[in-house]
Protein backbone atom coordinates (compact mmCIF):
# COMPACT_ATOMS: atom_id res chain seq x y z
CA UNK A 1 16.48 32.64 3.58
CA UNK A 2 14.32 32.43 0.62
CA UNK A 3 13.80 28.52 1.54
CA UNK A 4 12.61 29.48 4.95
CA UNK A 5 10.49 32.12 3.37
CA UNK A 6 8.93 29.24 1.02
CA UNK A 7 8.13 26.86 3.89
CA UNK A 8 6.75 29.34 5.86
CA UNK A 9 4.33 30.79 3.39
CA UNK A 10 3.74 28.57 0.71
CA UNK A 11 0.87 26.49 0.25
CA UNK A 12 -0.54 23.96 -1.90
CA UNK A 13 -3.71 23.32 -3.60
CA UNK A 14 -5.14 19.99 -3.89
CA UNK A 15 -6.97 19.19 -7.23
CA UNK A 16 -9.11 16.85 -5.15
CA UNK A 17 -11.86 14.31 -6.08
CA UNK A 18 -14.03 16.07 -7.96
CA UNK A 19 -14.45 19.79 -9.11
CA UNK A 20 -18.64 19.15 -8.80
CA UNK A 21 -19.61 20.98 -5.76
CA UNK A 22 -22.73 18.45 -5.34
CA UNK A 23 -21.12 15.51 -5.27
CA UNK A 24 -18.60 16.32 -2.19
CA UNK A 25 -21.23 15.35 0.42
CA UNK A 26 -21.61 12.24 -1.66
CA UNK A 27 -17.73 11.47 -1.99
CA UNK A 28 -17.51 12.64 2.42
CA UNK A 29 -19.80 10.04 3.11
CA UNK A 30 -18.65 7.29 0.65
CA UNK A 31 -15.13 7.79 1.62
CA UNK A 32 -15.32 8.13 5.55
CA UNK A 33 -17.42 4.81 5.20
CA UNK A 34 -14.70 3.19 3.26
CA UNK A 35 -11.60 4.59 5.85
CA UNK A 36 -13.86 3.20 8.81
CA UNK A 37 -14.40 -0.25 7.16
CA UNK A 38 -10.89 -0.41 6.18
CA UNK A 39 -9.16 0.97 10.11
CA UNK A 40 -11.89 -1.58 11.93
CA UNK A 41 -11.27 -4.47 9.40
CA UNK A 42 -7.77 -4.60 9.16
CA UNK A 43 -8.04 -3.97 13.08
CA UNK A 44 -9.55 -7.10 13.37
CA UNK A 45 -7.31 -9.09 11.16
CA UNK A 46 -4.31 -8.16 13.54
CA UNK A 47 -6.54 -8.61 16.35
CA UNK A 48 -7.75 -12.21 15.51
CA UNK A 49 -3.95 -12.89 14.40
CA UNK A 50 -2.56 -11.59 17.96
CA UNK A 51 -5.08 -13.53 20.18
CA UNK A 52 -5.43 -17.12 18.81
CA UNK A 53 -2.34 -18.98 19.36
CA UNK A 54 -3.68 -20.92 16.04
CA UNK A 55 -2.07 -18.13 13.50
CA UNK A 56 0.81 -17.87 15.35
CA UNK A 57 2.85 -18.76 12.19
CA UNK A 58 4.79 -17.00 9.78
CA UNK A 59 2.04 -16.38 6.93
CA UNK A 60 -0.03 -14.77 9.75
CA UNK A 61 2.50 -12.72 11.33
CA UNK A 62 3.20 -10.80 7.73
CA UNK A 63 -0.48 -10.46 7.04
CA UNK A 64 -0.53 -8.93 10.13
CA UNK A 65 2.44 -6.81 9.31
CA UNK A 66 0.53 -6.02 6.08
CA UNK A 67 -2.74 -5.23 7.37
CA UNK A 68 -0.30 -2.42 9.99
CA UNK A 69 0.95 -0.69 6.94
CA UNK A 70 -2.58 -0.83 4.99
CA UNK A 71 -3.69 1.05 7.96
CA UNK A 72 -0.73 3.44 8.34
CA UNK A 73 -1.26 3.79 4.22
CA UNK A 74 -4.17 5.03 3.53
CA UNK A 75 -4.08 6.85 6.47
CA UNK A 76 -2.08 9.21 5.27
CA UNK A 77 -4.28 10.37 2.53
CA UNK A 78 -7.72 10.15 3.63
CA UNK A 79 -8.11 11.89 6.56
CA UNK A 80 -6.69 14.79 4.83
CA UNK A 81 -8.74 14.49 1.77
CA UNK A 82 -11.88 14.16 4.07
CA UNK A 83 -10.79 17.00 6.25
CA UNK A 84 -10.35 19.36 2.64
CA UNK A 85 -14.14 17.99 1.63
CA UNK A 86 -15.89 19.15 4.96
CA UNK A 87 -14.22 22.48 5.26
CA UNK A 88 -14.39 23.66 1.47
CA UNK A 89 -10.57 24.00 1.29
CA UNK A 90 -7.96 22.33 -0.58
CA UNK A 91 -4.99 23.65 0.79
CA UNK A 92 -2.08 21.83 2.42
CA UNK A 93 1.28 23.80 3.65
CA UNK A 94 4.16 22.84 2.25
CA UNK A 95 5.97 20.98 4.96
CA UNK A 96 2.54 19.34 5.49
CA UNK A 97 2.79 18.13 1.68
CA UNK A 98 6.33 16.78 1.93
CA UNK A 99 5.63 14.89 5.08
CA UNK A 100 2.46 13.36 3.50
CA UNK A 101 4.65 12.83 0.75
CA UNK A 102 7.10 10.79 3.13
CA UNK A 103 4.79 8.52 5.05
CA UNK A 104 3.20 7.68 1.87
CA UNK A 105 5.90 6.29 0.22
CA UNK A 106 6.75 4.64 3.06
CA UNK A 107 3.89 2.96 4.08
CA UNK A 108 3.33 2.19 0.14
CA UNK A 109 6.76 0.50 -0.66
CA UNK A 110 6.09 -1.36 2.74
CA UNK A 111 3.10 -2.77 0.96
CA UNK A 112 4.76 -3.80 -2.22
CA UNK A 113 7.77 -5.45 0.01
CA UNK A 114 5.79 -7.11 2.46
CA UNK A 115 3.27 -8.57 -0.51
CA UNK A 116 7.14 -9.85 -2.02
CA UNK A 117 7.89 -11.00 1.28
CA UNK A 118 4.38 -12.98 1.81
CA UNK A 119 5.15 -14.90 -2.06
CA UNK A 120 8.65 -15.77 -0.49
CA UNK A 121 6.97 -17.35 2.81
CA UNK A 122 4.09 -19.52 -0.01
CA UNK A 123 7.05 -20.49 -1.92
CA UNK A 124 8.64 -22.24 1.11
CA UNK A 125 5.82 -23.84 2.37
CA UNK A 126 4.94 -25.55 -0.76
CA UNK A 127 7.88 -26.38 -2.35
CA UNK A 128 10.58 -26.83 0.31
CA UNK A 129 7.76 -28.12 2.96
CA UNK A 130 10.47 -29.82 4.93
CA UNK A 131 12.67 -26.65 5.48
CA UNK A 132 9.98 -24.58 6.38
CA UNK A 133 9.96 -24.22 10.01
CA UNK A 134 13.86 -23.81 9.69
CA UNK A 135 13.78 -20.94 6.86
CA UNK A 136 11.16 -19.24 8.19
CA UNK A 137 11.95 -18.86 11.70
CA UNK A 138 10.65 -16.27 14.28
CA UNK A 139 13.94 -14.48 13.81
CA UNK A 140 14.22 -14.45 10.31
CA UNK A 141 10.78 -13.16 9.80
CA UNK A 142 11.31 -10.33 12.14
CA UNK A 143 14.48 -9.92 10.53
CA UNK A 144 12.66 -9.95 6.68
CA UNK A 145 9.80 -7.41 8.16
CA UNK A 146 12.37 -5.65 9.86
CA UNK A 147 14.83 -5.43 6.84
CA UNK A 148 11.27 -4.18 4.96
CA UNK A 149 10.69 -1.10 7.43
CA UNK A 150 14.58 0.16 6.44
CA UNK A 151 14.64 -0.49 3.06
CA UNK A 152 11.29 1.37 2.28
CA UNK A 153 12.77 4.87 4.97
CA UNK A 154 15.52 5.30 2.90
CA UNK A 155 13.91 5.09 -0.26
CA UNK A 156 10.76 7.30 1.00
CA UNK A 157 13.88 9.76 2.38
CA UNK A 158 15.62 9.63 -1.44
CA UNK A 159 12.55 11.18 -2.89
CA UNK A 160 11.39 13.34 -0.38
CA UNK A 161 14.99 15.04 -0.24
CA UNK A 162 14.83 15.45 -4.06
CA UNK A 163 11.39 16.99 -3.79
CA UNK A 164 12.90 19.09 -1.31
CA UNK A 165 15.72 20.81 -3.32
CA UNK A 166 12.66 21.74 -5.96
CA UNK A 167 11.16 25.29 -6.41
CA UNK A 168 7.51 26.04 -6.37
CA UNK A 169 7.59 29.43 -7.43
CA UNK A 170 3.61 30.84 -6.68
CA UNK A 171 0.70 28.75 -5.39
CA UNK A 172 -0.18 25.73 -7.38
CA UNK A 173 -3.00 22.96 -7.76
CA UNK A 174 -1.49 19.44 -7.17
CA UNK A 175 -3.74 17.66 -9.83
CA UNK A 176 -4.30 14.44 -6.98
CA UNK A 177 -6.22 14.57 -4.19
CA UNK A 178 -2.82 13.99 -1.89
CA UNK A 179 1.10 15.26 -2.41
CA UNK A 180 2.42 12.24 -4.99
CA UNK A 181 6.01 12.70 -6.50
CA UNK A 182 4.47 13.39 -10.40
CA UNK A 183 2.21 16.04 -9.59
CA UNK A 184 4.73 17.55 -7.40
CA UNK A 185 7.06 17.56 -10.15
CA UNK A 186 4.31 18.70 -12.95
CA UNK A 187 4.08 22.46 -10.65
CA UNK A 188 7.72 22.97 -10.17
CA UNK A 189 9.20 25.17 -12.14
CA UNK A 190 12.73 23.75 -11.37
CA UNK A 191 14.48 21.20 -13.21
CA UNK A 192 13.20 17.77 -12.38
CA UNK A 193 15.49 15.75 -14.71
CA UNK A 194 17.24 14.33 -11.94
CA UNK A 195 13.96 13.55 -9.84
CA UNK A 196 12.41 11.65 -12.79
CA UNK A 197 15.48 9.76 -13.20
CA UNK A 198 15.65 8.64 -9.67
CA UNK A 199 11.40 7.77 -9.91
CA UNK A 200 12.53 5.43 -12.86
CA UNK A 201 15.14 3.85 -11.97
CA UNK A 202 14.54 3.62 -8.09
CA UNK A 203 11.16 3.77 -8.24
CA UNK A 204 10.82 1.06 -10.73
CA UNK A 205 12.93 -0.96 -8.90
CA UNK A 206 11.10 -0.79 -5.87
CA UNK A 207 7.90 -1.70 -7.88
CA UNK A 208 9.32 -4.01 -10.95
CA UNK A 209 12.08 -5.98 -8.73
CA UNK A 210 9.57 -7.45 -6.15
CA UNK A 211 7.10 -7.66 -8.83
CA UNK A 212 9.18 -10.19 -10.61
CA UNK A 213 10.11 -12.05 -7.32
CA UNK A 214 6.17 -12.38 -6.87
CA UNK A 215 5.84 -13.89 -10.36
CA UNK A 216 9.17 -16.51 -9.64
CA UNK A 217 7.74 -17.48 -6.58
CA UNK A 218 4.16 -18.25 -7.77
CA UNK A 219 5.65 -19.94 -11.00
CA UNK A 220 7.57 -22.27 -8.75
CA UNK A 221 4.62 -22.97 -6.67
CA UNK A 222 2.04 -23.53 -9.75
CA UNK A 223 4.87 -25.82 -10.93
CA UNK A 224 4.80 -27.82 -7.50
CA UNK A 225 1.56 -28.11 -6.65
CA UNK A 226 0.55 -29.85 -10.68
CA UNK A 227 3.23 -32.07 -9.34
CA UNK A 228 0.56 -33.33 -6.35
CA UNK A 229 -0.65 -36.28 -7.06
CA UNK A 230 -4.10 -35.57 -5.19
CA UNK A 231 -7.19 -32.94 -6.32
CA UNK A 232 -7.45 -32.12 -2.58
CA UNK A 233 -3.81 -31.45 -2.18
CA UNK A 234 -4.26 -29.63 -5.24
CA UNK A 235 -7.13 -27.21 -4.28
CA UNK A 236 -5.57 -26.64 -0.95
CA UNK A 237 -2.07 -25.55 -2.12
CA UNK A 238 -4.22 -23.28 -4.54
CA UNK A 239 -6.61 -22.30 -1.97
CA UNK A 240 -3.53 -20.81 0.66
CA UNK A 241 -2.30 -18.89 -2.69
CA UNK A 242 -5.72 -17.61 -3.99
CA UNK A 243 -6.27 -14.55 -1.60
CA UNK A 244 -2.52 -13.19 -1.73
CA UNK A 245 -2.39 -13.44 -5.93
CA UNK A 246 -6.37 -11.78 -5.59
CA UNK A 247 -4.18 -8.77 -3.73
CA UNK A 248 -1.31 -8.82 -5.85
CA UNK A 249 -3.19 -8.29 -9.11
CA UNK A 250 -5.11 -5.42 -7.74
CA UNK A 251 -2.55 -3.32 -6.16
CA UNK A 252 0.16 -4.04 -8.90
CA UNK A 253 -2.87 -3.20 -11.05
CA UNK A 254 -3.21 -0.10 -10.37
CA UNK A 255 0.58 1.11 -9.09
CA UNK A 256 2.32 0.01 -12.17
CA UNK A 257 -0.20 2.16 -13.93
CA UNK A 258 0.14 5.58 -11.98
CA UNK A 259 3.85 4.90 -11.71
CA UNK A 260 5.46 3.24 -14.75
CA UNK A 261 2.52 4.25 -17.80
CA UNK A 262 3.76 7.69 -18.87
CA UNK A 263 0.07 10.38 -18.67
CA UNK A 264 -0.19 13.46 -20.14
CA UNK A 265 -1.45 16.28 -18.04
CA UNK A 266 -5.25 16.38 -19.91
CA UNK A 267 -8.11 16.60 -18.27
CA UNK A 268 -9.16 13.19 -18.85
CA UNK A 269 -5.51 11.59 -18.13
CA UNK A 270 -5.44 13.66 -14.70
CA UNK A 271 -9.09 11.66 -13.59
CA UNK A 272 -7.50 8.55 -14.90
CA UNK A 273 -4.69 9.21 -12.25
CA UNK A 274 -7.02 9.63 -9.83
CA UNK A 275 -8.87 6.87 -10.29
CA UNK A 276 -5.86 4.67 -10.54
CA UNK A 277 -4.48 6.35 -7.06
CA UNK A 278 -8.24 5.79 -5.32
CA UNK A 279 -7.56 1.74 -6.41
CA UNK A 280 -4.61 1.48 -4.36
CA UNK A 281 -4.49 4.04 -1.76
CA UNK A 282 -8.36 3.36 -0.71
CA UNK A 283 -10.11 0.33 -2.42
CA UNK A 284 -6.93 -2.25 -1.90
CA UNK A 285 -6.31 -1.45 1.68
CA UNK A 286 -10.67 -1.98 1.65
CA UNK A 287 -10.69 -4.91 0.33
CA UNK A 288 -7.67 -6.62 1.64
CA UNK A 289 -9.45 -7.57 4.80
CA UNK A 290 -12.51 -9.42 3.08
CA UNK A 291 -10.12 -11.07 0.67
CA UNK A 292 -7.98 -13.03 3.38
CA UNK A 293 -10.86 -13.41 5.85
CA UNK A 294 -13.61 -14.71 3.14
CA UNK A 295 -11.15 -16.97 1.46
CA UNK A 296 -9.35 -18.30 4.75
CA UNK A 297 -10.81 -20.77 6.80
CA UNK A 298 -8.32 -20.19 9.73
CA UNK A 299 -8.94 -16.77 9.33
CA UNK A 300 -12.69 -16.46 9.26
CA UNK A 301 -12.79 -18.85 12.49
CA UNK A 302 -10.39 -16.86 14.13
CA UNK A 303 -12.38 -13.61 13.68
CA UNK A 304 -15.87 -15.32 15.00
CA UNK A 305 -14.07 -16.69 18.34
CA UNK A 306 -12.79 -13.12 18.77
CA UNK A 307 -15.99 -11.37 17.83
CA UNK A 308 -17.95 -14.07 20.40
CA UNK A 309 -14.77 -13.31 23.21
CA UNK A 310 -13.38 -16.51 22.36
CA UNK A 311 -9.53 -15.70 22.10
CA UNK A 312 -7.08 -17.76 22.70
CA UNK A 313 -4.12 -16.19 24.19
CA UNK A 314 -0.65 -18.08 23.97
């Protein structure tokens, strides 16, 4: 009973993106420009992907996968945050904060696995050319993106339930502009011993294990490709790598910072959070999109023939 009485009453309050009452119709604008640019470009990517028989290969199928969850991913945050800025309010019900809560992790982890998954895919195609097309085949890259989807629902389901069992005894201020797992633990006034220990040793592994596999795979490529006898071999080994390391260093970046660098609850440590969770909830999904199209010849054709109706349907 006094659960049910929690959920159905209790609210939270979102610190948000600034406490300067001027500056909201400045951060409104800036950040619904930034969630358009990001739905409509990674839009495209799968679009361009899906039409032109061309990409029909396995690096193209997961950055289509990726660009899916970088949609999915910071949609889960912005609207709401955007929604909070227009109508003067910060509040978000509790089962409304646990399900953002959810669908965040989810569609975060599926990030960090699928940018693992992507490193595994370079690693074949450079240095076990030959094998490629058997490794990577259709099935066992549904399989891999498929295996991706699971993996990060039961791990967005461990934390959630532990969040869950938690008590949040009067209205409090979430000190992020969305429900995270460390400020939800900072205003409980349960015991979250056991939900830190599960953030650091499952969360860590979820971030630090596919981390390392990213840093393997590269070093085996890096190793391969000095091995090419040709500079145009060279630069084009380099040049298929570039845009997926580019992503790699920004969203790592910023996640093994919020997740894995200890803060204090200051002022100044809570805006560094903030920052650090606007990186890679908002500017990496952004910028994704203009990293693999700019730095992709394939890709950049592929999005003029569809922008000029040009598709090429298999």
């Amino acid at each position: 009973m006094e659960r049910e009485n929690q959920t159905s009453i209790f609210e939270f309050l979102l610190w948000g993106l600034s406490e300067w009452p001027e500056q909201q119709s400045v951060l409104f604008l800036l950040f619904l420009w930034m969630y358009v640019v990001t739905v409509a470009g990674n839009l495209l990517i799968i679009l361009a992907i899906g039409t032109d028989r061309r990409l029909h290969t396995p690096m193209y199928f997961f950055l289509a996968s990726l660009s899916w969850a970088d949609i999915l991913f910071t949609s889960t945050t912005v609207p709401k945050a955007l929604v909070n800025i227009h109508t003067h309010s910060r509040a978000i019900s509790y089962s409304g904060c646990l399900a953002q809560l959810y669908f965040f992790l989810t569609f975060g982890d599926m990030d960090i696995f699928l940018l693992a998954t992507m490193a595994y895919d370079r690693y074949v195609a450079i240095c076990l050319p030959l094998h490629y097309r058997m490794i990577m085949s259709l099935r066992r890259c549904v399989f891999m993106v498929t295996a991706c989807w699971i993996l990060t629902t039961l791990v967005a389901m461990t934390h959630t339930f532990l969040i869950f069992q938690l008590s949040f005894c009067s209205t409090k201020v979430i000190p992020d502009f969305f429900c995270d797992l460390e400020p939800l633990m900072k205003v409980s006034c349960s015991d979250t011993q056991a939900n830190e220990l599960v953030l650091l040793f499952l969360g860590g592994a979820v971030i630090l294990i596919p981390f390392l596999l990213i840093l393997v795979s590269y070093l085996c490529i890096a190793s391969a490709i000095l091995r090419v006898p040709s500079a145009q071999g060279k630069r084009k080994a380099f040049s298929t790598c570039g845009s997926h390391l580019a992503v790699v260093a920004l969203f790592f970046g910023t996640v093994i910072r919020a997740y894995l660098c200890p803060s204090s609850s200051s002022s100044s440590s809570v805006k560094e959070d903030t920052v650090a969770a606007v990186m890679y909830t908002v500017i990496t999904p952004l910028l994704n999109p203009f990293i693999y199209s700019l730095r992709n010849k394939d890709m950049k054709q592929a999005l003029v023939r569809l922008l000029r109706g040009q598709v090429l349907f298999s």
